[in-house]
Each structure stands twice: as structure tokens, then as C-alpha cells.
C-alpha atoms as a PDB file:
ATOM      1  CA  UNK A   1     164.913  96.479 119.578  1.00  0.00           C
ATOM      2  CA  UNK A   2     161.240  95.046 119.628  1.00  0.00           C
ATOM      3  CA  UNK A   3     158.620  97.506 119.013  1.00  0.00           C
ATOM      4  CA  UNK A   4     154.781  97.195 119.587  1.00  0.00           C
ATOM      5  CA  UNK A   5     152.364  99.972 118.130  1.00  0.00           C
ATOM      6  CA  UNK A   6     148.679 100.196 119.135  1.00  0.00           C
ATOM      7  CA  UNK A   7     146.425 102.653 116.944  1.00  0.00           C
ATOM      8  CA  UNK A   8     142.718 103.567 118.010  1.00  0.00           C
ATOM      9  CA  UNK A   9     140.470 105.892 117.040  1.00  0.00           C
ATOM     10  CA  UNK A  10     139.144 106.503 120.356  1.00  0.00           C
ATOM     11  CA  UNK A  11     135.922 108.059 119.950  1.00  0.00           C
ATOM     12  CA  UNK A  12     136.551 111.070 122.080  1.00  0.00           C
ATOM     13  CA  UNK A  13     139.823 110.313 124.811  1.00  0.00           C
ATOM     14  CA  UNK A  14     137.850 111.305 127.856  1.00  0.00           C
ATOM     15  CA  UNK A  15     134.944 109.327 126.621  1.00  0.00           C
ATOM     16  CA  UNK A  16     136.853 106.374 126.094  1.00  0.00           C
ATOM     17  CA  UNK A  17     139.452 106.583 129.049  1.00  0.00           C
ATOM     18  CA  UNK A  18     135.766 106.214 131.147  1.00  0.00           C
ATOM     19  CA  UNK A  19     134.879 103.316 129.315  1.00  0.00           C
ATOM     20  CA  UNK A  20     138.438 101.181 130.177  1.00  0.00           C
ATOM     21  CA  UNK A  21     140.497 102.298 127.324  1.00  0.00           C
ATOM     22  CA  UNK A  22     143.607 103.552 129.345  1.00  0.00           C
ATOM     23  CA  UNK A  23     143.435 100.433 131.147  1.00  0.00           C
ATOM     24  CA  UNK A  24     143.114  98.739 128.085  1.00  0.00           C
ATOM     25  CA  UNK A  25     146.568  99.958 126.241  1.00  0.00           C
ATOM     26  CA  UNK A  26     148.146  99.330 129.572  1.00  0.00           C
ATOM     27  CA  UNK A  27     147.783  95.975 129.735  1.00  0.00           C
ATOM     28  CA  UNK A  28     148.396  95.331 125.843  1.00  0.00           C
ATOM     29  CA  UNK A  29     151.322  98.054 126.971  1.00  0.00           C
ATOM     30  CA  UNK A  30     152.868  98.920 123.516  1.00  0.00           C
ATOM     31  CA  UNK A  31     155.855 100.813 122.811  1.00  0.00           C
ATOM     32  CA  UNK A  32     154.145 103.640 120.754  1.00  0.00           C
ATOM     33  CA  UNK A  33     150.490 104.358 120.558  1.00  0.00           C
ATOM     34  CA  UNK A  34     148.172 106.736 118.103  1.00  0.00           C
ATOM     35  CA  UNK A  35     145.189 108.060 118.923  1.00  0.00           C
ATOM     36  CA  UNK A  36     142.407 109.382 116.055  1.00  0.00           C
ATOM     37  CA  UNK A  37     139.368 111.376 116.968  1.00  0.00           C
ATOM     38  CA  UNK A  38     140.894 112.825 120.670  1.00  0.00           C
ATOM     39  CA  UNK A  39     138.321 115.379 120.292  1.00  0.00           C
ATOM     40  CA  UNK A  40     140.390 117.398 122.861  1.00  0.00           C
ATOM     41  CA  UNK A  41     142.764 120.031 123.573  1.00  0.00           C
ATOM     42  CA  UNK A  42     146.252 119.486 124.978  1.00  0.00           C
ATOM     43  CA  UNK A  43     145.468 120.164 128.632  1.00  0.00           C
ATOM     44  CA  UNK A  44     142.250 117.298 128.052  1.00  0.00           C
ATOM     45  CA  UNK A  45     144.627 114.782 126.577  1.00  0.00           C
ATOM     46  CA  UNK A  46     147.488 115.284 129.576  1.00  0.00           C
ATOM     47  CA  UNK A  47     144.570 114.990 131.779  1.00  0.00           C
ATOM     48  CA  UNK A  48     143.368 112.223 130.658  1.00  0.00           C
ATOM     49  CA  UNK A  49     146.906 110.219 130.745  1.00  0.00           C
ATOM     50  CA  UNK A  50     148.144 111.417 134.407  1.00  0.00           C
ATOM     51  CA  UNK A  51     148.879 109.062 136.974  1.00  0.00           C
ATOM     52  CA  UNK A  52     149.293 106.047 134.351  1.00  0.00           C
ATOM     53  CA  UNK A  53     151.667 104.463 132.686  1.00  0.00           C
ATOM     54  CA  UNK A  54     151.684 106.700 129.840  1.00  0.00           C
ATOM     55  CA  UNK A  55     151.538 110.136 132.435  1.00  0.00           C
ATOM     56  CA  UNK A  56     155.801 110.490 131.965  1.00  0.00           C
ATOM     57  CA  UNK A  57     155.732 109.726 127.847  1.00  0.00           C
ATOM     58  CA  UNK A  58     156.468 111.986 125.031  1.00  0.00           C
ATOM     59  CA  UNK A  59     152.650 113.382 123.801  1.00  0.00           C
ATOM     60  CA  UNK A  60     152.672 114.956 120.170  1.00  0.00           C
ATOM     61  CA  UNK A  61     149.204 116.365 119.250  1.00  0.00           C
ATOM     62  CA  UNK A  62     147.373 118.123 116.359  1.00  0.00           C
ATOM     63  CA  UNK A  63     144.420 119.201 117.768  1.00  0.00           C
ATOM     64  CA  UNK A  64     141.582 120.386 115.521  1.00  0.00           C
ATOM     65  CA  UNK A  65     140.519 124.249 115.395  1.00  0.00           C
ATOM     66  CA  UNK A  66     137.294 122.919 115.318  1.00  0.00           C
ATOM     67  CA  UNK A  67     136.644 122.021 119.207  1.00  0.00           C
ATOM     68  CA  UNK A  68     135.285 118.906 119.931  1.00  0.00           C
ATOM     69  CA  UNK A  69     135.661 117.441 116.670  1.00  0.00           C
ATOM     70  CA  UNK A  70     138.580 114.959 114.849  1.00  0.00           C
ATOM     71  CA  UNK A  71     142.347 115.974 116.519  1.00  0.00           C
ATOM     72  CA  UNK A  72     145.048 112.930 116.202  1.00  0.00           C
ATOM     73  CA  UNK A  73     147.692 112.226 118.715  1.00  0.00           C
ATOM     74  CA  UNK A  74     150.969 109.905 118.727  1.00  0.00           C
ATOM     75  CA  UNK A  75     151.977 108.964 122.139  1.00  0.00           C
ATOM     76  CA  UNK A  76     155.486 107.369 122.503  1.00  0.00           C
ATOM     77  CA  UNK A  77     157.942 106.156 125.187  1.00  0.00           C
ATOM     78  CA  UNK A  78     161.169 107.308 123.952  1.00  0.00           C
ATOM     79  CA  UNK A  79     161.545 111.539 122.584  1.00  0.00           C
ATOM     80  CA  UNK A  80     160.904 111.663 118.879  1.00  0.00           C
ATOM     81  CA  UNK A  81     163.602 113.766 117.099  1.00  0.00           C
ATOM     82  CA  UNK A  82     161.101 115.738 115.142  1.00  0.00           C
ATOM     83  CA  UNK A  83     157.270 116.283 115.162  1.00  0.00           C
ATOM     84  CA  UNK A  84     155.547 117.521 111.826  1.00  0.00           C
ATOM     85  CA  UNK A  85     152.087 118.645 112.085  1.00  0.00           C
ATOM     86  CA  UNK A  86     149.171 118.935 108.904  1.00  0.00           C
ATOM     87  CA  UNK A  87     149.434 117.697 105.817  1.00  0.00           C
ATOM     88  CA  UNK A  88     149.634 119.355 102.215  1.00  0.00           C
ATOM     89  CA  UNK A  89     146.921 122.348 102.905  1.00  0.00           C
ATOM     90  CA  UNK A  90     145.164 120.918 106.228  1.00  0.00           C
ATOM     91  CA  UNK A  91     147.062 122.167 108.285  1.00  0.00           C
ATOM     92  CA  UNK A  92     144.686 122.820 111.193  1.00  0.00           C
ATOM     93  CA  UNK A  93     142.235 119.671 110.514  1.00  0.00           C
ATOM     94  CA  UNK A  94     143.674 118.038 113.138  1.00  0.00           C
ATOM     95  CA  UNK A  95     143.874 114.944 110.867  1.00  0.00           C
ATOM     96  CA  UNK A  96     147.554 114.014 110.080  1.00  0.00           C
ATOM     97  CA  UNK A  97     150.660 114.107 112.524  1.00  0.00           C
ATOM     98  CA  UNK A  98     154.297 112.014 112.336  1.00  0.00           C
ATOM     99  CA  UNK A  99     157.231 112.361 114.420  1.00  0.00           C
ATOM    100  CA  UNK A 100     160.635 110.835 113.712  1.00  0.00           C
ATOM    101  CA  UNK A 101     162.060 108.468 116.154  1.00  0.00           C
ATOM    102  CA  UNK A 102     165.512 106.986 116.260  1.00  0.00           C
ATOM    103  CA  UNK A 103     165.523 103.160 115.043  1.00  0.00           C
ATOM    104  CA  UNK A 104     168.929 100.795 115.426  1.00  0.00           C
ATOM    105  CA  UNK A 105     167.575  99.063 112.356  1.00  0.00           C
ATOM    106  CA  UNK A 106     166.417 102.046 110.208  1.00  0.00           C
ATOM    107  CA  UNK A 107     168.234 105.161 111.437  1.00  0.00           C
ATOM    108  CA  UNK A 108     164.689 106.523 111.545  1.00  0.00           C
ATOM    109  CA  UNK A 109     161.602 105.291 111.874  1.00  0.00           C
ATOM    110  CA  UNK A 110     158.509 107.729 110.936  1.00  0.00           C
ATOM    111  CA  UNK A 111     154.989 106.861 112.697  1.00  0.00           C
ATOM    112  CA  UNK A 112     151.882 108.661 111.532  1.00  0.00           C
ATOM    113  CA  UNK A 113     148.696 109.041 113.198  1.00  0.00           C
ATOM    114  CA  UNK A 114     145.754 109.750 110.673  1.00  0.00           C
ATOM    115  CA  UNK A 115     142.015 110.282 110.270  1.00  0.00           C
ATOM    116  CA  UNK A 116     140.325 110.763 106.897  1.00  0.00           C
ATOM    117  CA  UNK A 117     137.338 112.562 106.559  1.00  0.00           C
ATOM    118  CA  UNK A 118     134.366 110.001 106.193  1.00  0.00           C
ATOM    119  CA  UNK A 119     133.412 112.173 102.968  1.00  0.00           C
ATOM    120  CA  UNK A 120     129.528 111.990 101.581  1.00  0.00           C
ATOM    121  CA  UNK A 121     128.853 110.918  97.774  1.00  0.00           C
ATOM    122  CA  UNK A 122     127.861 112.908  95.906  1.00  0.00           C
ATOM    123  CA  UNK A 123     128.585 116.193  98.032  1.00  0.00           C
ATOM    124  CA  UNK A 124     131.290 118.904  98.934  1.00  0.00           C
ATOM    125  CA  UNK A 125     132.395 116.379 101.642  1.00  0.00           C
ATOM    126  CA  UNK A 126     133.514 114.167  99.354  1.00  0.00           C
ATOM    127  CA  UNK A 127     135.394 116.351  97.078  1.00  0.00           C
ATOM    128  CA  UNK A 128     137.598 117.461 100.891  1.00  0.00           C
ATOM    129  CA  UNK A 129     138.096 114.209 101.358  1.00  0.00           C
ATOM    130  CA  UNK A 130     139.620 112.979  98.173  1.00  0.00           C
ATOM    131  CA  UNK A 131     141.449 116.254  98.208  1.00  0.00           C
ATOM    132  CA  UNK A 132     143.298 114.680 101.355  1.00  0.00           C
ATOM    133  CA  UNK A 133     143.675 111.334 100.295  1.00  0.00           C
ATOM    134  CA  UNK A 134     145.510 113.266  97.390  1.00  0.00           C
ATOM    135  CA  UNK A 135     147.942 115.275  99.691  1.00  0.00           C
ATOM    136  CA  UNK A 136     148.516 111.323 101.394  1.00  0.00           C
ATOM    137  CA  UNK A 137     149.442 109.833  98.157  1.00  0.00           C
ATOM    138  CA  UNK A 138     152.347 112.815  97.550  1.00  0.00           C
ATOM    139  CA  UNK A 139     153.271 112.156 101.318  1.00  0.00           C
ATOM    140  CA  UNK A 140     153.353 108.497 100.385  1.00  0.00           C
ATOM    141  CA  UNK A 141     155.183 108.572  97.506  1.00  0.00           C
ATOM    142  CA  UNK A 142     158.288 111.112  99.550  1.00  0.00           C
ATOM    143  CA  UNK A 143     158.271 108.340 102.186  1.00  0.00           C
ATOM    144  CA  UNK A 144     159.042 105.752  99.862  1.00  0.00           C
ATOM    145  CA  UNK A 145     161.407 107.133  97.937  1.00  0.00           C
ATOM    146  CA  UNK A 146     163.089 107.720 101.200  1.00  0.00           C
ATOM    147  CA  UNK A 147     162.872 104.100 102.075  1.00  0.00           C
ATOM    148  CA  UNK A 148     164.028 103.137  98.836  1.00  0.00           C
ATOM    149  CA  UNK A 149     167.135 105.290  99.492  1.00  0.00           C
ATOM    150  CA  UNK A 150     167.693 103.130 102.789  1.00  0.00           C
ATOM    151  CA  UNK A 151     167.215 106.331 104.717  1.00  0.00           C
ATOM    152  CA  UNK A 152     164.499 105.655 107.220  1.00  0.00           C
ATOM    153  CA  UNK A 153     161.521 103.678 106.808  1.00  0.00           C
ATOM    154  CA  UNK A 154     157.935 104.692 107.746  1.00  0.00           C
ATOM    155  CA  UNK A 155     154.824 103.359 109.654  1.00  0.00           C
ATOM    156  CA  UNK A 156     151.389 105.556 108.682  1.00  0.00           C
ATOM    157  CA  UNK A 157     148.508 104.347 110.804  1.00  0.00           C
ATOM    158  CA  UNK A 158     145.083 105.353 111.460  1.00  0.00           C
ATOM    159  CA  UNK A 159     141.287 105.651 111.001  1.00  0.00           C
ATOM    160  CA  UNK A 160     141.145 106.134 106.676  1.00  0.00           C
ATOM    161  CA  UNK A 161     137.469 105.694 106.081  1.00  0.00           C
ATOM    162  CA  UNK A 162     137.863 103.594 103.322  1.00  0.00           C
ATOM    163  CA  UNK A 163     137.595  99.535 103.386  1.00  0.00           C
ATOM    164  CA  UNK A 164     139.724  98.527 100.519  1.00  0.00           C
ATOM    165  CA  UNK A 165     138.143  95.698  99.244  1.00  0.00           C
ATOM    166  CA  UNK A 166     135.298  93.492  99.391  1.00  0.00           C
ATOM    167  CA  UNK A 167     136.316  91.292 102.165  1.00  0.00           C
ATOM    168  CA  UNK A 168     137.107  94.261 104.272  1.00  0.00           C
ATOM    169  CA  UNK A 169     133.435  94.932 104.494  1.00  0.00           C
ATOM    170  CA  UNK A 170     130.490  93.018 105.718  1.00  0.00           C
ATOM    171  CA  UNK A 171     127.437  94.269 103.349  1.00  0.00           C
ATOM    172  CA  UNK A 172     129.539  95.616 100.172  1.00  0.00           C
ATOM    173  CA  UNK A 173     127.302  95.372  98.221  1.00  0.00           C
ATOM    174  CA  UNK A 174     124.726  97.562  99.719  1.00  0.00           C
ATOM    175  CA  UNK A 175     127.670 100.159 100.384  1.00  0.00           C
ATOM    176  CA  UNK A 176     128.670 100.259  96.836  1.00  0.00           C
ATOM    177  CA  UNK A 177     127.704 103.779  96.031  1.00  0.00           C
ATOM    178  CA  UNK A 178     128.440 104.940  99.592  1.00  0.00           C
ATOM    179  CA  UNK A 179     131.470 106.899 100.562  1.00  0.00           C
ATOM    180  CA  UNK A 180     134.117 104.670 102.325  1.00  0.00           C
ATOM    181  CA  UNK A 181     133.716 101.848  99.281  1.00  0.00           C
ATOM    182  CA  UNK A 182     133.314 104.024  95.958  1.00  0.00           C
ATOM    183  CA  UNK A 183     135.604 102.842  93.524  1.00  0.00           C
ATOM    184  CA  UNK A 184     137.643 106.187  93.430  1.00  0.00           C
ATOM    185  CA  UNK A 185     138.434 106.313  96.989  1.00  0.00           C
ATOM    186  CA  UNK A 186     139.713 102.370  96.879  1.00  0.00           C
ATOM    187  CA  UNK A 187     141.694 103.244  94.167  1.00  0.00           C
ATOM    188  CA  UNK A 188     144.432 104.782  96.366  1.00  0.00           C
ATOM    189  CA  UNK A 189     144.807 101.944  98.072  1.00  0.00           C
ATOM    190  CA  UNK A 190     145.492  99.967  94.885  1.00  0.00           C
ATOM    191  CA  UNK A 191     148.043 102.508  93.881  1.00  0.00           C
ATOM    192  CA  UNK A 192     149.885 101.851  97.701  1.00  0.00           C
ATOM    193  CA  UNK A 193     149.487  98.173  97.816  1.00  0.00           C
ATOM    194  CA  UNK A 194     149.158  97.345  94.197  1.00  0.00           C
ATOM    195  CA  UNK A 195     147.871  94.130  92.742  1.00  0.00           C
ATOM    196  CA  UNK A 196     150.738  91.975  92.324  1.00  0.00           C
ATOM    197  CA  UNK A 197     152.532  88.732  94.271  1.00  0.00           C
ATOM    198  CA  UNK A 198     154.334  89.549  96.978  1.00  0.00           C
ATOM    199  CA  UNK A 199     157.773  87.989  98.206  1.00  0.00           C
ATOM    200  CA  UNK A 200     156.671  85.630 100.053  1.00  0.00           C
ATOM    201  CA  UNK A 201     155.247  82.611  97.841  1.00  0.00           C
ATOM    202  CA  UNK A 202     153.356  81.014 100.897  1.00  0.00           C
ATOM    203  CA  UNK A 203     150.667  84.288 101.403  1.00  0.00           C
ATOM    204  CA  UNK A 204     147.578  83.881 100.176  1.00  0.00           C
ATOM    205  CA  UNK A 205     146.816  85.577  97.124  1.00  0.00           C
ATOM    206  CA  UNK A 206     143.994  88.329  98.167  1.00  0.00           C
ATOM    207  CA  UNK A 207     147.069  89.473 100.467  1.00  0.00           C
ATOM    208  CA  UNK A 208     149.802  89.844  98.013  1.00  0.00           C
ATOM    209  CA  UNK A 209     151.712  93.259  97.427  1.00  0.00           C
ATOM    210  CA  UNK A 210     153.987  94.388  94.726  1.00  0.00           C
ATOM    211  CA  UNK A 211     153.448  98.440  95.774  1.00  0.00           C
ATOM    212  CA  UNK A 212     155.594 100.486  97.694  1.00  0.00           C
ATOM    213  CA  UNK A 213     153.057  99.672 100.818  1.00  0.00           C
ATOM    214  CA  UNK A 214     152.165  96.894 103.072  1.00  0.00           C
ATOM    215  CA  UNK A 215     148.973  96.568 104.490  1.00  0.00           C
ATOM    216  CA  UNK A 216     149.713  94.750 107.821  1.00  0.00           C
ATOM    217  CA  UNK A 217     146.567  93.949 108.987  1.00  0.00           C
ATOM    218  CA  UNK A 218     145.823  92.080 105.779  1.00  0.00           C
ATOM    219  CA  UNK A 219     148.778  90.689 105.651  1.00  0.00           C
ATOM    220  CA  UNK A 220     148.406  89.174 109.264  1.00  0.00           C
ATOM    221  CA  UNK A 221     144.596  88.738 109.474  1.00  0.00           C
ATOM    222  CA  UNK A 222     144.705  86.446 106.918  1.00  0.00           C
ATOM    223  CA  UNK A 223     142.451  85.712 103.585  1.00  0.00           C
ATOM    224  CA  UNK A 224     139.099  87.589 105.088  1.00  0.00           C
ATOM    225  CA  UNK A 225     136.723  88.271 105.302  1.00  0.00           C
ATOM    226  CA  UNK A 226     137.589  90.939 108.099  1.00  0.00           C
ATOM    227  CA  UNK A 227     138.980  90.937 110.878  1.00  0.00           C
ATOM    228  CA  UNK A 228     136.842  94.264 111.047  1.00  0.00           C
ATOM    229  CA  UNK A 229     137.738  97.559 112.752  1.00  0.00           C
ATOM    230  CA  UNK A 230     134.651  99.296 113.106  1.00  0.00           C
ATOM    231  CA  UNK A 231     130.736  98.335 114.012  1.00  0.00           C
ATOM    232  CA  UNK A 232     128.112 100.923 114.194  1.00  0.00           C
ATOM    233  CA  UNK A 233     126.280 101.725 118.071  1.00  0.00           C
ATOM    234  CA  UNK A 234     122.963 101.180 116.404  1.00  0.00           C
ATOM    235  CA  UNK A 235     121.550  97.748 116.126  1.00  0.00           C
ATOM    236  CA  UNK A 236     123.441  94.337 116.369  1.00  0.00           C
ATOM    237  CA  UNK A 237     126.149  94.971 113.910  1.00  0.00           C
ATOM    238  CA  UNK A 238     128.621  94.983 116.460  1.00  0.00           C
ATOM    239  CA  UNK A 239     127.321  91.256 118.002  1.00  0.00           C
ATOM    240  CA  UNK A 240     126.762  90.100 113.916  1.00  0.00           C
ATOM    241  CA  UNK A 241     129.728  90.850 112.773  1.00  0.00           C
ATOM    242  CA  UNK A 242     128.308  93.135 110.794  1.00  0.00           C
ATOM    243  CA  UNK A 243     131.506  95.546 110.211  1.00  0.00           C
ATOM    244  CA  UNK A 244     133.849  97.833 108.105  1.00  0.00           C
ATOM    245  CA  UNK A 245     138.096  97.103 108.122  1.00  0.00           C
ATOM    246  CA  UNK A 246     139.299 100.935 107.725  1.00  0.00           C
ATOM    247  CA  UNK A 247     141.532 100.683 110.519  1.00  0.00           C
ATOM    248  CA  UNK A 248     145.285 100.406 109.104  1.00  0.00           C
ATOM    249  CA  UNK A 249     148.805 100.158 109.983  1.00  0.00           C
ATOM    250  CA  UNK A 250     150.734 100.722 106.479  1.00  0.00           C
ATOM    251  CA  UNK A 251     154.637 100.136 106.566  1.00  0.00           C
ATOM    252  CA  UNK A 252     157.504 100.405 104.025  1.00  0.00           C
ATOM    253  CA  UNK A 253     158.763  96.608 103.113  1.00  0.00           C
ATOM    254  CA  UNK A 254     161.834  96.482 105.202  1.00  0.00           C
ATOM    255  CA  UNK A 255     159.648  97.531 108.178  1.00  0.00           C
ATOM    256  CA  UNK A 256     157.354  95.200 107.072  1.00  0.00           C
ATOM    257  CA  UNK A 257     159.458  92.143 106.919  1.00  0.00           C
ATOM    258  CA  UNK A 258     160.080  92.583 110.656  1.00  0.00           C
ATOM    259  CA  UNK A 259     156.419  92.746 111.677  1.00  0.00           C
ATOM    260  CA  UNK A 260     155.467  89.118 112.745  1.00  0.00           C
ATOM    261  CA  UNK A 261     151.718  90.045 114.107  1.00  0.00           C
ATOM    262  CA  UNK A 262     149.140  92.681 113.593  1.00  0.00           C
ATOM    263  CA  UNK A 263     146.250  91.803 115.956  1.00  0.00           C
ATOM    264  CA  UNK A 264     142.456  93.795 115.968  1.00  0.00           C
ATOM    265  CA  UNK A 265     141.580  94.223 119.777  1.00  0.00           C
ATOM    266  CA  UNK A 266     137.616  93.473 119.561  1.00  0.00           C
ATOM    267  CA  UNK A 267     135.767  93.715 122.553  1.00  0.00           C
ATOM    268  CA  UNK A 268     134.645  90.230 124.022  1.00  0.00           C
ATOM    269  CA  UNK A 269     130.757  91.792 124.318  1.00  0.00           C
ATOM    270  CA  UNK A 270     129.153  95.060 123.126  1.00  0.00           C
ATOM    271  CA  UNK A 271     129.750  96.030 126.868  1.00  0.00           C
ATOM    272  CA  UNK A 272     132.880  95.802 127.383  1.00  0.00           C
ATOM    273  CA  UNK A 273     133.841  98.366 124.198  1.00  0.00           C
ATOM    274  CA  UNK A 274     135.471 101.525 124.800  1.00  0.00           C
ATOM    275  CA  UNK A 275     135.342 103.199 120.906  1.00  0.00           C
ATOM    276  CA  UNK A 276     133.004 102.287 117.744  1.00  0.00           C
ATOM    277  CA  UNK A 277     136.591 101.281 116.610  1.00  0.00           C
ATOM    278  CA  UNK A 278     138.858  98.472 117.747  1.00  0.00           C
ATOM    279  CA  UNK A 279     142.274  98.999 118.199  1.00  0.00           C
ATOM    280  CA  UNK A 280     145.106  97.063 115.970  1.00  0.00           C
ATOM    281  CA  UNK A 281     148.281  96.512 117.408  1.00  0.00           C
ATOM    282  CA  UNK A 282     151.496  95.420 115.055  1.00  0.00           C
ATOM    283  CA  UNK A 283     154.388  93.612 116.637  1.00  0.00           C
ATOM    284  CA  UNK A 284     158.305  94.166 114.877  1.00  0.00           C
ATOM    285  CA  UNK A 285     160.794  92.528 116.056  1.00  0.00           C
END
């Protein structure tokens, strides 16, 4: 069955459900939606969603013990058979959440919703946050051996903090010694995507694959640079184009081969936006 998934690091929910955003993912009205950076409790999110479209839908949330600060959310139309919570040791970040939910084509399909810390060079920060991307690479590497197996394939998608590669960032080279572009956090991503061709002959080469990950909005957004994902507040990045792509939606291959768009939902003006991030939405069919 077709399947639409819109991921957004909202900002703060309430925040952003003031600025248009609810009104927003009901007219794109996806099939499954994640949420990074709710910044809420339970009771705030439900709020938030009553007397919409989504007020009747399945709501799985990791809220973080620190109030008013990260929490991640997957919000989905049918039940999910299972919802798993934290990730390695963060298991109260309110950073990382999947549920299972049934797929015709896949038995199961996994969806993640996650948010890496931003991290600091040079500081504690950064040593937390490659300690996470750590316990996603050992998550990564169990959900694609289980994909391999033909038991379920897996969608992880989400606010990582980290723009891969040069074209994924406006000013890299002033950001070269900053976190979200050192070479040891885009080094993951390598080890996901890899550096090889990928099956099909006709995709330009700075969006080939030969890893056990697809990066779908590279893959549909074409040879770069951008589309970007996130513009600071401050100044006139957002109306320069001035901007960072580490927004993703990551699938296994055979989920992958069925996605046929993965589309960045920028703002028409700096008005009219509802997060400091824009929303991507992949199509499957």
C-alpha cells in the first residue's frame, strides 16, 4: 500500500502548531509523521493534536527527563505492533524512538524518530554526542542484518546534526572545525552510505551508495548543493540560502527502491516558517 512519511523537527510542538505547522502536515497529510525536539510532555503533545486530523492516531513518545528540552515523537495512522524507547544507554534523552508497523511488502516496517545532540568541539558535548552516534551505528548495523535476512526493513529519520558532505552545507568551509561537519562525525555517515556506485547506473555520482543505507533525500534532491533542512533565525540565512542538510530519512535498499520522491518542505518566505527546520517528506509506493 502507498506510504507517505513527513519528519520535522518542530522546534517546540506548541510553538510550532501556533505558527501553522498542524495545518501544514494536514494538507501534505502523510501516512506516518515524526516529530524531533517536541519539547513536551504527553498531555502537551495530545493537546496539541486534538480536534485534527491526527486527534484519533496512534502517538508514541519519548519525552525527555529534562523538561522543556529535546523529546521525539512518531505519530502514525494505523497501531504499531511494538514501540521501543532509548537507545544503547540514553534511555531517558528523549532522543531515539521506533515502533514496528505491519507492511504487505516487508512483514514489518520499522520507523525511527531521532535527534542527535548538536555536540561542541572540543568539549564534553562532543564526546556525548559521538557516544550516541556510536550506540546508532550498532542499532544500524542489527537493522540491516535484519533486512538482509528479508525480515523487515527499516526507515530511521530525524534531526542528526551532522551535514554529510560538502554540498550539504552552504559555508563548509568556515564550519570545518565546527561540530556538525568535523571529519569524525561525517565519518558515520560514510560507514552507512559508503562510497561506492549504486544500482542504478543513471544517478549521479555524488549520490551513489554501495552501504547498507540509503540516504533518500540525496538520492531524490539531486547532485546539490542542498536542498537544505535547516537556516538559522538570525540574519538572512534563511532568505540566502545560507543553510545546513542534517535533516534525513535513511532506508534499507528494498525500502528504498520503492521510494519515488523525498521532497524538503521550505517555507515560501521567512514568515510563513513554522520550525528553524523544514520538514522532508518521502513517498513509497
Amino acid at each position: 500500500m502507498p506510504l507517505s512519511v513527513t519528519s520535522a523537527n518542530v522546534n517546540g510542538i506548541r510553538a510550532a502548531a501556533r505558527r501553522g505547522a498542524i495545518a501544514w502536515l494536514e494538507a501534505t497529510a502523510p501516512s506516518v509523521i515524526t516529530l524531533q525536539e517536541v519539547r513536551g510532555s504527553d498531555a502537551h503533545l495530545a493537546e496539541t493534536v486534538a480536534g485534527t486530523a491526527f486527534e484519533s492516531w496512534h502517538r508514541a513518545h519519548a519525552p525527555s527527563h529534562l523538561a522543556g528540552r529535546a523529546g521525539v515523537a512518531i505519530l502514525s495512522s494505523v497501531a504499531p505492533l511494538e514501540v521501543r524507547t532509548g537507545l544503547g544507554d540514553f534511555l531517558d534523552d528523549g532522543r531515539w524512538i521506533e515502533i514496528d508497523l505491519p507492511s504487505d511488502e516487508h512483514g514489518v516496517l520499522t520507523v525511527v524518530s531521532a535527534y542527535v545532540h548538536t555536540g561542541e568541539a572540543g568539549s564534553e558535548r562532543q564526546v556525548v554526542k559521538l557516544r550516541f552516534l556510536d550506540a546508532m551505528h550498532n542499532r544500524f548495523e542489527e537493522l540491516a542484518k535484519r533486512s538482509a535476512a528479508d525480515e523487515g526493513e527499516a526507515l530511521v529519520t530525524g534531526d542528526l546534526n551532522v551535514a554529510h558532505r560538502e554540498l550539504d552545507i552552504k559555508n563548509w568551509k568556515g564550519n570545518l572545525k565546527k561540530s556538525g561537519f568535523l571529519p569524525e562525525e561525517r565519518a558515520y555517515f560514510d560507514r552507512w552510505f559508503g562510497h561506492g556506485f549504486d544500482v542504478a547506473a543513471d544517478v549521479p555520482s555524488a549520490i551513489r551508495h554501495d552501504g547498507d543505507w540509503i540516504d533518500l533525500g540525496r538520492r531524490h534532491g539531486g547532485d546539490g548543493p542542498g536542498p537544505y533542512t535547516w537556516w538559522s533565525w538570525r540574519g538572512k540565512a534563511f532568505d540566502n540560502d545560507a543553510g545546513w542538510r542534517i535533516d534525513y530519512q535513511m532506508a534499507t535498499p528494498r525500502l528504498a527502491a520503492r521510494c519515488v520522491a523525498a521532497e524538503v518542505g521550505r517555507a515560501a518566505t521567512y514568515a510563513e516558517r513554522w520550525s528553524d527546520h523544514a520538514p522532508l517528506t518521502a513517498t513509497f509506493h
